[in-house]
PDB file of N, CA and C in Angstrom:
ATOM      1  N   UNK A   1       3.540 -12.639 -10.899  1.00  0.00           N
ATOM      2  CA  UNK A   1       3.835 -11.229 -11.076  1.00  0.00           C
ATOM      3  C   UNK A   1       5.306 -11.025 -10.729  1.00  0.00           C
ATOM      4  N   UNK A   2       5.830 -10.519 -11.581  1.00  0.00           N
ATOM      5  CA  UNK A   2       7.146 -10.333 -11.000  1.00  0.00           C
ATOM      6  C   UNK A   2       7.931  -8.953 -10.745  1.00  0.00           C
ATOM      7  N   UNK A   3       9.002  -8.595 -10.105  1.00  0.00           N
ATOM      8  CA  UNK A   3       8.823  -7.058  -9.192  1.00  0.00           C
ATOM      9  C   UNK A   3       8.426  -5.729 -10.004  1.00  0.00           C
ATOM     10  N   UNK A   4       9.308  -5.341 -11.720  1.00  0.00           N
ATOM     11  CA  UNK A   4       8.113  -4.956 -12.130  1.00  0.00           C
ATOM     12  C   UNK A   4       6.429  -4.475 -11.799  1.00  0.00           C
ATOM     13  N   UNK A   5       6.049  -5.447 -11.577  1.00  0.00           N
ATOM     14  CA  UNK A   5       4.546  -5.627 -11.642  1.00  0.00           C
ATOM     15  C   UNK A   5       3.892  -5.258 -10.347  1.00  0.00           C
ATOM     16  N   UNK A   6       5.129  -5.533  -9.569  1.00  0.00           N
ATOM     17  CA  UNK A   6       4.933  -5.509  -7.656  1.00  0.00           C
ATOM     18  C   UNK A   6       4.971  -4.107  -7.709  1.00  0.00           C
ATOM     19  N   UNK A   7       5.756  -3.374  -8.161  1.00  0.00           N
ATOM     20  CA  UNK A   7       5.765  -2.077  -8.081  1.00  0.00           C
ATOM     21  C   UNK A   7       4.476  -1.673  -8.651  1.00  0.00           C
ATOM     22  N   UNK A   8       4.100  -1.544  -9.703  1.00  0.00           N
ATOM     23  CA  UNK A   8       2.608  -1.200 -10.460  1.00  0.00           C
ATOM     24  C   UNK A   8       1.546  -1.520  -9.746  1.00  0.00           C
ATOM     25  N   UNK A   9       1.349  -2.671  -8.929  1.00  0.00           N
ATOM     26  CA  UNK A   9       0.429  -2.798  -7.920  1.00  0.00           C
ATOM     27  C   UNK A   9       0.482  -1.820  -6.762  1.00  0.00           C
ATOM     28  N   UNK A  10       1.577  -1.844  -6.473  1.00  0.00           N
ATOM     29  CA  UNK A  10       1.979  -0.981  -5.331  1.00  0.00           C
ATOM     30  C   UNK A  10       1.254   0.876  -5.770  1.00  0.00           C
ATOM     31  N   UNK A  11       1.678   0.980  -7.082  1.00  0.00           N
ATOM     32  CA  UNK A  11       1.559   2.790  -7.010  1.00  0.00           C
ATOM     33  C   UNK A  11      -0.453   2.715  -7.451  1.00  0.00           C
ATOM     34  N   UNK A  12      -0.909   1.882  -7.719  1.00  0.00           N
ATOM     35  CA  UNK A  12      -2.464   1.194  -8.449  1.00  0.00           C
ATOM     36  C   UNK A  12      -2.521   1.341  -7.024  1.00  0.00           C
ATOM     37  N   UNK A  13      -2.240   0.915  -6.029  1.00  0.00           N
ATOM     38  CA  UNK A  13      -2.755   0.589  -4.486  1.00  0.00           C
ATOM     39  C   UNK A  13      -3.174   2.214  -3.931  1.00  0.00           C
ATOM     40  N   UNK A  14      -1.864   2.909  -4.511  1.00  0.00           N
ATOM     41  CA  UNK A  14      -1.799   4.429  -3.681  1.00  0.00           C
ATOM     42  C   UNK A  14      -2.905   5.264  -4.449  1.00  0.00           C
ATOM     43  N   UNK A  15      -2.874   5.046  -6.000  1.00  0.00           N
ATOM     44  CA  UNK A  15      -3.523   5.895  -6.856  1.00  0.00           C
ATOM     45  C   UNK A  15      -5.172   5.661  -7.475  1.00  0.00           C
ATOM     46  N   UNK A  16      -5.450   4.208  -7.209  1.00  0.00           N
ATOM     47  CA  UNK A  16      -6.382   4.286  -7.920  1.00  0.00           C
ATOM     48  C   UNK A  16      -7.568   4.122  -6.705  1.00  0.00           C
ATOM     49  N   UNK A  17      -8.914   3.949  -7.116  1.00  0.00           N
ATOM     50  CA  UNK A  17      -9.855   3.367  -6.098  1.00  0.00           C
ATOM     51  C   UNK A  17      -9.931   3.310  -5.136  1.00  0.00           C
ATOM     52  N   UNK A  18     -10.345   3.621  -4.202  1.00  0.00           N
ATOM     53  CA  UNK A  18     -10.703   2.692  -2.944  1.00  0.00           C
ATOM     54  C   UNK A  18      -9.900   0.709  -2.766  1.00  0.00           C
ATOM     55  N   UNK A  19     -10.390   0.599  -3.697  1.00  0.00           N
ATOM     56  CA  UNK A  19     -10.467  -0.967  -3.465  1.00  0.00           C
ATOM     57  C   UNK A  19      -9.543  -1.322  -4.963  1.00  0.00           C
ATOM     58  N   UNK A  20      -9.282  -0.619  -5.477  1.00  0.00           N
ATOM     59  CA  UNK A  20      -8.112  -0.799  -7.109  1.00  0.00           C
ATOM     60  C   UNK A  20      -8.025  -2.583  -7.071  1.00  0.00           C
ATOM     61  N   UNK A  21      -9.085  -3.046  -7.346  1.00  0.00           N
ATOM     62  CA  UNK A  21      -8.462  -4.673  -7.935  1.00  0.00           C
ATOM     63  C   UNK A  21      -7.780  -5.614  -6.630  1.00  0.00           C
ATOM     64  N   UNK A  22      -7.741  -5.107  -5.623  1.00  0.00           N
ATOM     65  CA  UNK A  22      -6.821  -5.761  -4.291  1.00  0.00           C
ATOM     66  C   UNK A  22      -8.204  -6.126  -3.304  1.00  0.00           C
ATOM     67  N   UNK A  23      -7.504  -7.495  -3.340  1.00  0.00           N
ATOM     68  CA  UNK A  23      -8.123  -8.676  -2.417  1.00  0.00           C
ATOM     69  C   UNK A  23      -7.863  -8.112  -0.677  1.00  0.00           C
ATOM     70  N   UNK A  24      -8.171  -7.592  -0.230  1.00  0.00           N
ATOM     71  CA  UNK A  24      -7.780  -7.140   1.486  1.00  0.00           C
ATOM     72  C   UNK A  24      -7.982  -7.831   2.186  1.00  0.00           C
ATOM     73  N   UNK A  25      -9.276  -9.002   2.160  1.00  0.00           N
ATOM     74  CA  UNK A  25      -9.463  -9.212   3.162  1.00  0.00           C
ATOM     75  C   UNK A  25      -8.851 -10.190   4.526  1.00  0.00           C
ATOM     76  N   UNK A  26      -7.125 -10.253   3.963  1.00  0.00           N
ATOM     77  CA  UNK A  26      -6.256 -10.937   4.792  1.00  0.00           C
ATOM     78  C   UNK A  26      -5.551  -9.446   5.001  1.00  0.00           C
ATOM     79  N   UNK A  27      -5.768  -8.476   5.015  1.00  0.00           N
ATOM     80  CA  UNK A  27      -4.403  -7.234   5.066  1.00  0.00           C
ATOM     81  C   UNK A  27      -4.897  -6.934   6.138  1.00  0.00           C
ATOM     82  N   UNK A  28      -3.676  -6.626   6.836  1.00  0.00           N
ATOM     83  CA  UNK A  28      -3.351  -5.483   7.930  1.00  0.00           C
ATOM     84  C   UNK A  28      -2.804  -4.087   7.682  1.00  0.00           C
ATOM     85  N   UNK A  29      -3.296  -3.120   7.978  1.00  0.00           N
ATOM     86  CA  UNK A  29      -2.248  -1.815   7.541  1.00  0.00           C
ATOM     87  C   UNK A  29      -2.481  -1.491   9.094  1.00  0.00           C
ATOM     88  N   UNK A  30      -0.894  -0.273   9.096  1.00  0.00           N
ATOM     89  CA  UNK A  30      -0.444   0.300   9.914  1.00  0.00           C
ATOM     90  C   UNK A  30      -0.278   1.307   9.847  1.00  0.00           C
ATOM     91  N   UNK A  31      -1.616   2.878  10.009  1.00  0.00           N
ATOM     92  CA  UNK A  31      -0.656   3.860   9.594  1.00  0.00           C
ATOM     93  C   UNK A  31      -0.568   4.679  10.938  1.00  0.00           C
ATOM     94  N   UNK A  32       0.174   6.246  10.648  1.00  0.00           N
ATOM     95  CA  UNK A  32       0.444   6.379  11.556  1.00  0.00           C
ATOM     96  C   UNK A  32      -1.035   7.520  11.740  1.00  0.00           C
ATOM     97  N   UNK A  33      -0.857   7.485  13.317  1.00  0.00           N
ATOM     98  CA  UNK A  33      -2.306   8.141  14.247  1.00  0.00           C
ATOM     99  C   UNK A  33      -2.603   9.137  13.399  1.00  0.00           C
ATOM    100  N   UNK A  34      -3.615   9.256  13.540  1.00  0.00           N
ATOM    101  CA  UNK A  34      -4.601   8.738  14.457  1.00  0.00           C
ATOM    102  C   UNK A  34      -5.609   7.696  13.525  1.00  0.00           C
ATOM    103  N   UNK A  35      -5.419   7.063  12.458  1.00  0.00           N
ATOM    104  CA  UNK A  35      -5.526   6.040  11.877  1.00  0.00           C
ATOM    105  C   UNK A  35      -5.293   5.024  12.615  1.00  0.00           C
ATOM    106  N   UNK A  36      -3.979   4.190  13.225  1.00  0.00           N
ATOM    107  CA  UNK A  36      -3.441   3.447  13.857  1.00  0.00           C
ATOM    108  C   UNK A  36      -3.531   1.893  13.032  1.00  0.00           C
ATOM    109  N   UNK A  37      -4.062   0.805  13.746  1.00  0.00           N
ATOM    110  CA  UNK A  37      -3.496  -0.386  13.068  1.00  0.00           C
ATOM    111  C   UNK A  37      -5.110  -0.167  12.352  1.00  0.00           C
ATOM    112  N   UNK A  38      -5.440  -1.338  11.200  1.00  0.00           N
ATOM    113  CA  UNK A  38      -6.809  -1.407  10.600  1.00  0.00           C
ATOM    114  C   UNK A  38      -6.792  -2.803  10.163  1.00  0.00           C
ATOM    115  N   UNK A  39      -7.972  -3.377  10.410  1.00  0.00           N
ATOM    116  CA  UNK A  39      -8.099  -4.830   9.142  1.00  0.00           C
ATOM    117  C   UNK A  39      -9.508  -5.065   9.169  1.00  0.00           C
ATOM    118  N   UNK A  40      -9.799  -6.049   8.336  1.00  0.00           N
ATOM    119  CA  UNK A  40     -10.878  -6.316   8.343  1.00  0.00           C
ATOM    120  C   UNK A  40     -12.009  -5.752   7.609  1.00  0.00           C
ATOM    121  N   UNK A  41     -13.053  -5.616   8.473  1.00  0.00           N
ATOM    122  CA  UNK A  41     -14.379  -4.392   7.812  1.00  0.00           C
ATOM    123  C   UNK A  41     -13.864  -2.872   8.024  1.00  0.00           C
ATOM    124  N   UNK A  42     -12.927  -2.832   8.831  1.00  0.00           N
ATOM    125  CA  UNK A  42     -12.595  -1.560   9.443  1.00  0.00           C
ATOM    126  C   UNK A  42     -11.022  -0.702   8.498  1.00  0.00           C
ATOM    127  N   UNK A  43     -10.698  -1.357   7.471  1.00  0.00           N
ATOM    128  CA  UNK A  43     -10.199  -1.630   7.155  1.00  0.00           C
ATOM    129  C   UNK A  43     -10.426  -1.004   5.518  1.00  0.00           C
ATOM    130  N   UNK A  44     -11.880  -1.886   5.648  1.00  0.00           N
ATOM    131  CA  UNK A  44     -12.712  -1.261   3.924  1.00  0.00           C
ATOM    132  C   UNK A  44     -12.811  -0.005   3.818  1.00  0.00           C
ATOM    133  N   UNK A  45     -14.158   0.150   5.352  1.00  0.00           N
ATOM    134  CA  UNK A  45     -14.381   0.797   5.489  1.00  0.00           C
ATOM    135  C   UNK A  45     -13.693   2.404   5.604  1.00  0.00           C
ATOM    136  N   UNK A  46     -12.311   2.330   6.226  1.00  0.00           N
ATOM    137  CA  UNK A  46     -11.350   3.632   5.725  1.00  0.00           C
ATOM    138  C   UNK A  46     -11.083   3.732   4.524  1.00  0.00           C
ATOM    139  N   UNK A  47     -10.637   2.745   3.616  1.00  0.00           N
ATOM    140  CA  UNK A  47     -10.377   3.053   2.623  1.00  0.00           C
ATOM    141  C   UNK A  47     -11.658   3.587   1.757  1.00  0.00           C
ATOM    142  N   UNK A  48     -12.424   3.468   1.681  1.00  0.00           N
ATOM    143  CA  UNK A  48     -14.166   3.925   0.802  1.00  0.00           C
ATOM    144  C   UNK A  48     -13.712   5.631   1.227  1.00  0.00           C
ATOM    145  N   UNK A  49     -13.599   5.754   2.636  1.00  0.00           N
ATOM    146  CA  UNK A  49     -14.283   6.939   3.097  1.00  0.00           C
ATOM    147  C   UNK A  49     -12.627   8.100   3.031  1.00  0.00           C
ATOM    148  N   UNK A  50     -11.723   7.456   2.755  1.00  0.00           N
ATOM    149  CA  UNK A  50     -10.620   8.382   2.576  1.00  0.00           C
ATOM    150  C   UNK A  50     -10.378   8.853   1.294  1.00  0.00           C
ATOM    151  N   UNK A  51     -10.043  10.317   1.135  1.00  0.00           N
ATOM    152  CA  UNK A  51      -9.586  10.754  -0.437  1.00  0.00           C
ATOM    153  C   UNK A  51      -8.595  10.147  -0.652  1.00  0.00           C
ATOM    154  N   UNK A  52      -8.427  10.434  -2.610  1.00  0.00           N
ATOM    155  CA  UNK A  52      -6.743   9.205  -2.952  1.00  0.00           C
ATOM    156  C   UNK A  52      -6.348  10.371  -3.109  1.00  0.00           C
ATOM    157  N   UNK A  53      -5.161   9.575  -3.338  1.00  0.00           N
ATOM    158  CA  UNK A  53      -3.929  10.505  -3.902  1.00  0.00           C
ATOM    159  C   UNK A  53      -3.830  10.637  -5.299  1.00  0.00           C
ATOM    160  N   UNK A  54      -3.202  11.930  -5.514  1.00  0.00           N
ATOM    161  CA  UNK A  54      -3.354  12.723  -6.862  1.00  0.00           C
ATOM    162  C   UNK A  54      -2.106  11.877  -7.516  1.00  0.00           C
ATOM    163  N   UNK A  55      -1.138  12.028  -7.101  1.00  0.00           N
ATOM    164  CA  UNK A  55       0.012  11.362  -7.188  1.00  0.00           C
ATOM    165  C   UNK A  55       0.826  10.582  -6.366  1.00  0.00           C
ATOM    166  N   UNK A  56       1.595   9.720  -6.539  1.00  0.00           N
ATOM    167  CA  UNK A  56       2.972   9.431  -5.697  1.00  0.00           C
ATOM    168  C   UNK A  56       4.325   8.923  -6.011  1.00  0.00           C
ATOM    169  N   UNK A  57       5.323   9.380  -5.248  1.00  0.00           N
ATOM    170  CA  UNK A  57       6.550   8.911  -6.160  1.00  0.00           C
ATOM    171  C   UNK A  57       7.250   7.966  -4.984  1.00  0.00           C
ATOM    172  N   UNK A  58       7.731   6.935  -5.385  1.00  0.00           N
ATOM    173  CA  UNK A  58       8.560   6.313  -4.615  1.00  0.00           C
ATOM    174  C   UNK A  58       9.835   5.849  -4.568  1.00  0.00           C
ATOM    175  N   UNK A  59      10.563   6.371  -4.303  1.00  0.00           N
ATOM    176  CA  UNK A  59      11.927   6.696  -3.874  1.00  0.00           C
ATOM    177  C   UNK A  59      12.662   5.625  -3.089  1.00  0.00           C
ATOM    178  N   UNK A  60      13.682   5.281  -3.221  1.00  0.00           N
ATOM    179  CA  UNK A  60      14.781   4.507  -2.525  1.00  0.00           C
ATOM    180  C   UNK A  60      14.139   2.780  -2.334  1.00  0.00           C
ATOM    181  N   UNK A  61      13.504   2.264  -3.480  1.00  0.00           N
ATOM    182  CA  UNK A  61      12.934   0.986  -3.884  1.00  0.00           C
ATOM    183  C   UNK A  61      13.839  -0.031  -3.357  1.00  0.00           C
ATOM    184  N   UNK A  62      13.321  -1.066  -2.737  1.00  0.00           N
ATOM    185  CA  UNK A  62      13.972  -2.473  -2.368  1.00  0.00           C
ATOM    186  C   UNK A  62      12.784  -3.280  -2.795  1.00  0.00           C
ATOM    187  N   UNK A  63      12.856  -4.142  -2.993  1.00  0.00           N
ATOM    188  CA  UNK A  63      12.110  -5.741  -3.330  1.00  0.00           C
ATOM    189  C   UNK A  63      13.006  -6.639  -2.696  1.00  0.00           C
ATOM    190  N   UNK A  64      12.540  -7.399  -1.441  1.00  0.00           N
ATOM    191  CA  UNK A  64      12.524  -8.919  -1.322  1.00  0.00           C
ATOM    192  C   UNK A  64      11.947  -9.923  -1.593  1.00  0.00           C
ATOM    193  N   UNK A  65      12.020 -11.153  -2.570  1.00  0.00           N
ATOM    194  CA  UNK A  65      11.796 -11.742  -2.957  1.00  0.00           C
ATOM    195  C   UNK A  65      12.224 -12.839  -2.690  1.00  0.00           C
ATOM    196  N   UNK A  66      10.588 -13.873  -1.576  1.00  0.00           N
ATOM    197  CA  UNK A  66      11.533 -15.060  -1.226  1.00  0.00           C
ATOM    198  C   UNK A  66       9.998 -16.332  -1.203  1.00  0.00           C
ATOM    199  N   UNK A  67      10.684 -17.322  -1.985  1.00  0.00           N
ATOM    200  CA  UNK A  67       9.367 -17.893  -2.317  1.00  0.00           C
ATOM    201  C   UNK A  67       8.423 -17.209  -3.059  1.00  0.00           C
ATOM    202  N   UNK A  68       7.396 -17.378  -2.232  1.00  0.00           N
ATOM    203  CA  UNK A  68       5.798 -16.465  -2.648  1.00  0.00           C
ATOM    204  C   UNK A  68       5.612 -15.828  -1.794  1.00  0.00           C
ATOM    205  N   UNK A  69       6.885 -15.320  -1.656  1.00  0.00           N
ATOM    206  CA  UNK A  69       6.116 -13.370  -0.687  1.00  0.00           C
ATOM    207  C   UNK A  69       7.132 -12.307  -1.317  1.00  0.00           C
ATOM    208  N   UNK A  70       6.756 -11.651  -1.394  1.00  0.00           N
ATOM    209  CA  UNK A  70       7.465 -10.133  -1.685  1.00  0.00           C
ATOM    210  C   UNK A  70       7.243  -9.024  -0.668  1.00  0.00           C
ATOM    211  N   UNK A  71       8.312  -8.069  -0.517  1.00  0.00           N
ATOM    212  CA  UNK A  71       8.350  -7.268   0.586  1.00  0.00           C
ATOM    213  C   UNK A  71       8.847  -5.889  -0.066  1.00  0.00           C
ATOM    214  N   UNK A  72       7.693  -4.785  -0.516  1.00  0.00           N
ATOM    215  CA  UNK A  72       8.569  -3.961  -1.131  1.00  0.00           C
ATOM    216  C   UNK A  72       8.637  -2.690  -0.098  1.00  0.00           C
ATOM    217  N   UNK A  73       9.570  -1.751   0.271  1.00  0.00           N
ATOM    218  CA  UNK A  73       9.964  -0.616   0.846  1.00  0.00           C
ATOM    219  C   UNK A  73      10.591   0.579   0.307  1.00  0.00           C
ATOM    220  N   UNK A  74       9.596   1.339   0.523  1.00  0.00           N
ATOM    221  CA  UNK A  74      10.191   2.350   0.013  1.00  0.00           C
ATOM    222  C   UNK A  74       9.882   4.071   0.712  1.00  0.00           C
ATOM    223  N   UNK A  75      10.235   4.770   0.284  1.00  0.00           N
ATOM    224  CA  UNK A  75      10.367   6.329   0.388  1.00  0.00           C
ATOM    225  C   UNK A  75       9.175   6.961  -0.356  1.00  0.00           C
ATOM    226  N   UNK A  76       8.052   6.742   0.166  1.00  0.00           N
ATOM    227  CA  UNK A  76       6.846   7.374  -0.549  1.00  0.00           C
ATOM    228  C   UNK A  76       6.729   8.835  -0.186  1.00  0.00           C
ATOM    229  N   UNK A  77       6.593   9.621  -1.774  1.00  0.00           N
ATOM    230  CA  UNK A  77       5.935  11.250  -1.872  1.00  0.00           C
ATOM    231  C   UNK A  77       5.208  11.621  -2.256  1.00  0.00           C
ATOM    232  N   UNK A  78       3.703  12.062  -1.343  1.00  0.00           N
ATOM    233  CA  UNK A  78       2.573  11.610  -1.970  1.00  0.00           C
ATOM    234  C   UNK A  78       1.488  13.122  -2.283  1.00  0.00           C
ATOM    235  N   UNK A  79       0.860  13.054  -3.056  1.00  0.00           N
ATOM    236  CA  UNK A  79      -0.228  14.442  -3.127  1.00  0.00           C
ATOM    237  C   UNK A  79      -1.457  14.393  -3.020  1.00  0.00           C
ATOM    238  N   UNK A  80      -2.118  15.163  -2.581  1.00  0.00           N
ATOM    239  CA  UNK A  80      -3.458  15.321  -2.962  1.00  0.00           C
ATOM    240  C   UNK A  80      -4.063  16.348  -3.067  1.00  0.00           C
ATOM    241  N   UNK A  81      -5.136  17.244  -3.530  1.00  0.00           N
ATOM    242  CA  UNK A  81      -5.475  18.007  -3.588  1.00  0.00           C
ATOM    243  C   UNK A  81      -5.653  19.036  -2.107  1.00  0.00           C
ATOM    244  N   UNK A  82      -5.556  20.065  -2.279  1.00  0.00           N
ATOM    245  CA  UNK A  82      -5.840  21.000  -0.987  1.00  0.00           C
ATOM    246  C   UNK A  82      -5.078  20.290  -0.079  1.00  0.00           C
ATOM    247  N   UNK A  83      -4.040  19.523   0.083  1.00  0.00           N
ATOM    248  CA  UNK A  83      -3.192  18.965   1.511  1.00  0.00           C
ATOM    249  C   UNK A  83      -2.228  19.267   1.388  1.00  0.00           C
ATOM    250  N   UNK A  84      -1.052  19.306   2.488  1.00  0.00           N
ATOM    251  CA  UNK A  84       0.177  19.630   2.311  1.00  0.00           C
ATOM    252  C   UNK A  84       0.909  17.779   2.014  1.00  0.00           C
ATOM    253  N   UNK A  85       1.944  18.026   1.067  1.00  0.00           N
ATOM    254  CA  UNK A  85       2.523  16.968   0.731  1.00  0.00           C
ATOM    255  C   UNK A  85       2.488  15.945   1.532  1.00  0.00           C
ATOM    256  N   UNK A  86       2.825  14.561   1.399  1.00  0.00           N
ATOM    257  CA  UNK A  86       2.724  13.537   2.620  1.00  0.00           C
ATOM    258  C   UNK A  86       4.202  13.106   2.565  1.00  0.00           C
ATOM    259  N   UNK A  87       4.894  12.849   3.332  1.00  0.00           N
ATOM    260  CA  UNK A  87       6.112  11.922   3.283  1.00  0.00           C
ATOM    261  C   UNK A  87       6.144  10.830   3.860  1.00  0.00           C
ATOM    262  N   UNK A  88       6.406  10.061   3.600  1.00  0.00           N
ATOM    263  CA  UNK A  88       6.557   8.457   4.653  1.00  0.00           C
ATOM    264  C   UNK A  88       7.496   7.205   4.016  1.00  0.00           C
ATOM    265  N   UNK A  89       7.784   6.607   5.193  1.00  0.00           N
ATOM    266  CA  UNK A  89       8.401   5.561   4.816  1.00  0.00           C
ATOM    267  C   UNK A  89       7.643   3.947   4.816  1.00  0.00           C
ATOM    268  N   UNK A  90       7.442   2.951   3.563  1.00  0.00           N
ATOM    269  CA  UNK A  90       6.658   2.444   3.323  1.00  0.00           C
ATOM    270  C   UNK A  90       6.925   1.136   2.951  1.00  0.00           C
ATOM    271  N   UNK A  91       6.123  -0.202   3.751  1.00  0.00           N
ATOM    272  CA  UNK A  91       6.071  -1.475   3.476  1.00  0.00           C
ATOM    273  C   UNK A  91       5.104  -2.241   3.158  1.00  0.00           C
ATOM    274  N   UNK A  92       5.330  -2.644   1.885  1.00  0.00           N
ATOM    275  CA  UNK A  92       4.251  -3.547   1.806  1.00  0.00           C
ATOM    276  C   UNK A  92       4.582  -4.817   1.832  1.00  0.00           C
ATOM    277  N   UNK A  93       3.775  -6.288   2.225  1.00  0.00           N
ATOM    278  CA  UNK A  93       3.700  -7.068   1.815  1.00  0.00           C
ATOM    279  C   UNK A  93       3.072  -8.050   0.978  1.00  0.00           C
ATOM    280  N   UNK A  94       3.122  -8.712  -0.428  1.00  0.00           N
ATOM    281  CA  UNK A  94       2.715  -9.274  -0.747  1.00  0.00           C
ATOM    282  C   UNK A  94       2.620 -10.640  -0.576  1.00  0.00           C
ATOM    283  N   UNK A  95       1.679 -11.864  -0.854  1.00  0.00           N
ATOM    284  CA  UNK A  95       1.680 -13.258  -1.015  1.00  0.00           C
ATOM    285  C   UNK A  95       0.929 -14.007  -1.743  1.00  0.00           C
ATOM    286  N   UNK A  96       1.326 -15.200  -3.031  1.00  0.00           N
ATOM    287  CA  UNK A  96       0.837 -15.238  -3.860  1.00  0.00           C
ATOM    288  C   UNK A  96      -0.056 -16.129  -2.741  1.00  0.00           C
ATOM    289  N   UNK A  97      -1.143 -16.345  -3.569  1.00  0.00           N
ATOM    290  CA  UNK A  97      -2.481 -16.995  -2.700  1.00  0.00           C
ATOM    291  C   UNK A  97      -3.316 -17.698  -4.356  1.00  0.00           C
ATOM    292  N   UNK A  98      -3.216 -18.998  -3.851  1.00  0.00           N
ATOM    293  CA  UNK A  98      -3.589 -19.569  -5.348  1.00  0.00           C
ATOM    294  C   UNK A  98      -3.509 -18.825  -6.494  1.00  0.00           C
ATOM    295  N   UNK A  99      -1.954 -18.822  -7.118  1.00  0.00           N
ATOM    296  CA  UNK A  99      -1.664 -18.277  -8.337  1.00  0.00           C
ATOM    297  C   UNK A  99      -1.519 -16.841  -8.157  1.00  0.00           C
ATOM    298  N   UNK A 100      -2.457 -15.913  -7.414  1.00  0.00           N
ATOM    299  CA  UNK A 100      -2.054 -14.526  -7.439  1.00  0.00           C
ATOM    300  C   UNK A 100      -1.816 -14.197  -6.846  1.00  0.00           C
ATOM    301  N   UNK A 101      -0.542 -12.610  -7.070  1.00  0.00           N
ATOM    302  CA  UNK A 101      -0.556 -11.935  -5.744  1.00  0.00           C
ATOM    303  C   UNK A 101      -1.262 -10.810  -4.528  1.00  0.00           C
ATOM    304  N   UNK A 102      -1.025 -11.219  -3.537  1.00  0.00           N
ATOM    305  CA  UNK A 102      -2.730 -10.312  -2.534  1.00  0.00           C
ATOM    306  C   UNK A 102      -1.754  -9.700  -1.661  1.00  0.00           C
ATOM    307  N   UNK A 103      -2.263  -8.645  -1.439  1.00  0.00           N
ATOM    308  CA  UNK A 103      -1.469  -7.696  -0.962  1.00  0.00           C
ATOM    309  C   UNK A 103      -2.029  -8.389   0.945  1.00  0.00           C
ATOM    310  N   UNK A 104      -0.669  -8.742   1.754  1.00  0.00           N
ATOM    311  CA  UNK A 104      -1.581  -8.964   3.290  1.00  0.00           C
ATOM    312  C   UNK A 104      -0.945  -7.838   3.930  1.00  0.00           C
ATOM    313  N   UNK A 105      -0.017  -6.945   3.832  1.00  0.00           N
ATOM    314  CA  UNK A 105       0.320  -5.637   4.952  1.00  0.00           C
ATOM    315  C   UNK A 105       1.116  -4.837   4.479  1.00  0.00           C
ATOM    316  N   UNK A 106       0.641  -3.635   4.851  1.00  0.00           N
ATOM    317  CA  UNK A 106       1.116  -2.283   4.241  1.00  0.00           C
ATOM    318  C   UNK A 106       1.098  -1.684   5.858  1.00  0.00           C
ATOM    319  N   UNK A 107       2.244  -0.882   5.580  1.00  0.00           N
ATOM    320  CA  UNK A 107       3.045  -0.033   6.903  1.00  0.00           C
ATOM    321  C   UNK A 107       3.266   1.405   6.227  1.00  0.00           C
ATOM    322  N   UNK A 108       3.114   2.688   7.173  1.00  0.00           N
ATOM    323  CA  UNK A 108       3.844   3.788   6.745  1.00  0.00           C
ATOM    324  C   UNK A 108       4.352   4.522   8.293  1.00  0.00           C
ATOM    325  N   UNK A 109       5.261   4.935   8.215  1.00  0.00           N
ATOM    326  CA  UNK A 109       5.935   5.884   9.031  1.00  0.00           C
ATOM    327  C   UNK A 109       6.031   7.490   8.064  1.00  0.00           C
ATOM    328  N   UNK A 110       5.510   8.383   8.869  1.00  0.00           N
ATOM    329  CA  UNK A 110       5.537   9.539   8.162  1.00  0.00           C
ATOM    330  C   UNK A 110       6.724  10.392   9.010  1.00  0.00           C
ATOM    331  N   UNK A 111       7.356  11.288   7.825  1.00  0.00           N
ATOM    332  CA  UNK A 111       8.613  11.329   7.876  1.00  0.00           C
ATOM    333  C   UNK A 111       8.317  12.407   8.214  1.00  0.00           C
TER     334      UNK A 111
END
């Protein structure tokens, strides 16, 4: 996959499903409280039980690209119905894992 594509996974991650096609079960996320760190079953389990987002835009894009990991960061602006806008600042990491890439950690700081 190449960054292109990293990005499309990335906004598929924010927008679609619960579970949008992504392998988790090596991810860590970090968000901020009262969420706090998550992995695992605990991990699924938020994501099933949280609403998505209507939209999101991401702003001020970097890609690192080294080997088979990618590191993308960015300026996420996010919506959902009946909420007030979300702002945050946002990392993911990817790593290819036999041939594909699996998302292992996603970070947000809300702005």
């Amino acid at each position: 996959m190449d960054e292109p594509n990293l990005w499309s996974a990335e906004e598929a991650f924010w927008l679609g499903g619960p579970m949008e096609g992504a392998d988790l079960s090596a991810c860590v996320m970090v968000l901020p409280d009262p969420v706090g760190i998550l992995s695992g079953d605990a991990l699924t389990r938020s994501l099933i039980a949280a609403p998505r987002w209507d939209s999101v835009v991401m702003d001020d894009r970097h890609c690192a690209l080294v080997s088979e990991t990618a590191v993308l960061a960015y300026r996420a602006n996010a919506k959902r119905a009946e909420a007030a806008p979300y702002r945050a600042l946002c990392s993911s990491t990817y790593a290819k894992v036999e041939g594909a890439w699996r998302i292992i950690q996603h970070q947000q700081m809300a702005l």
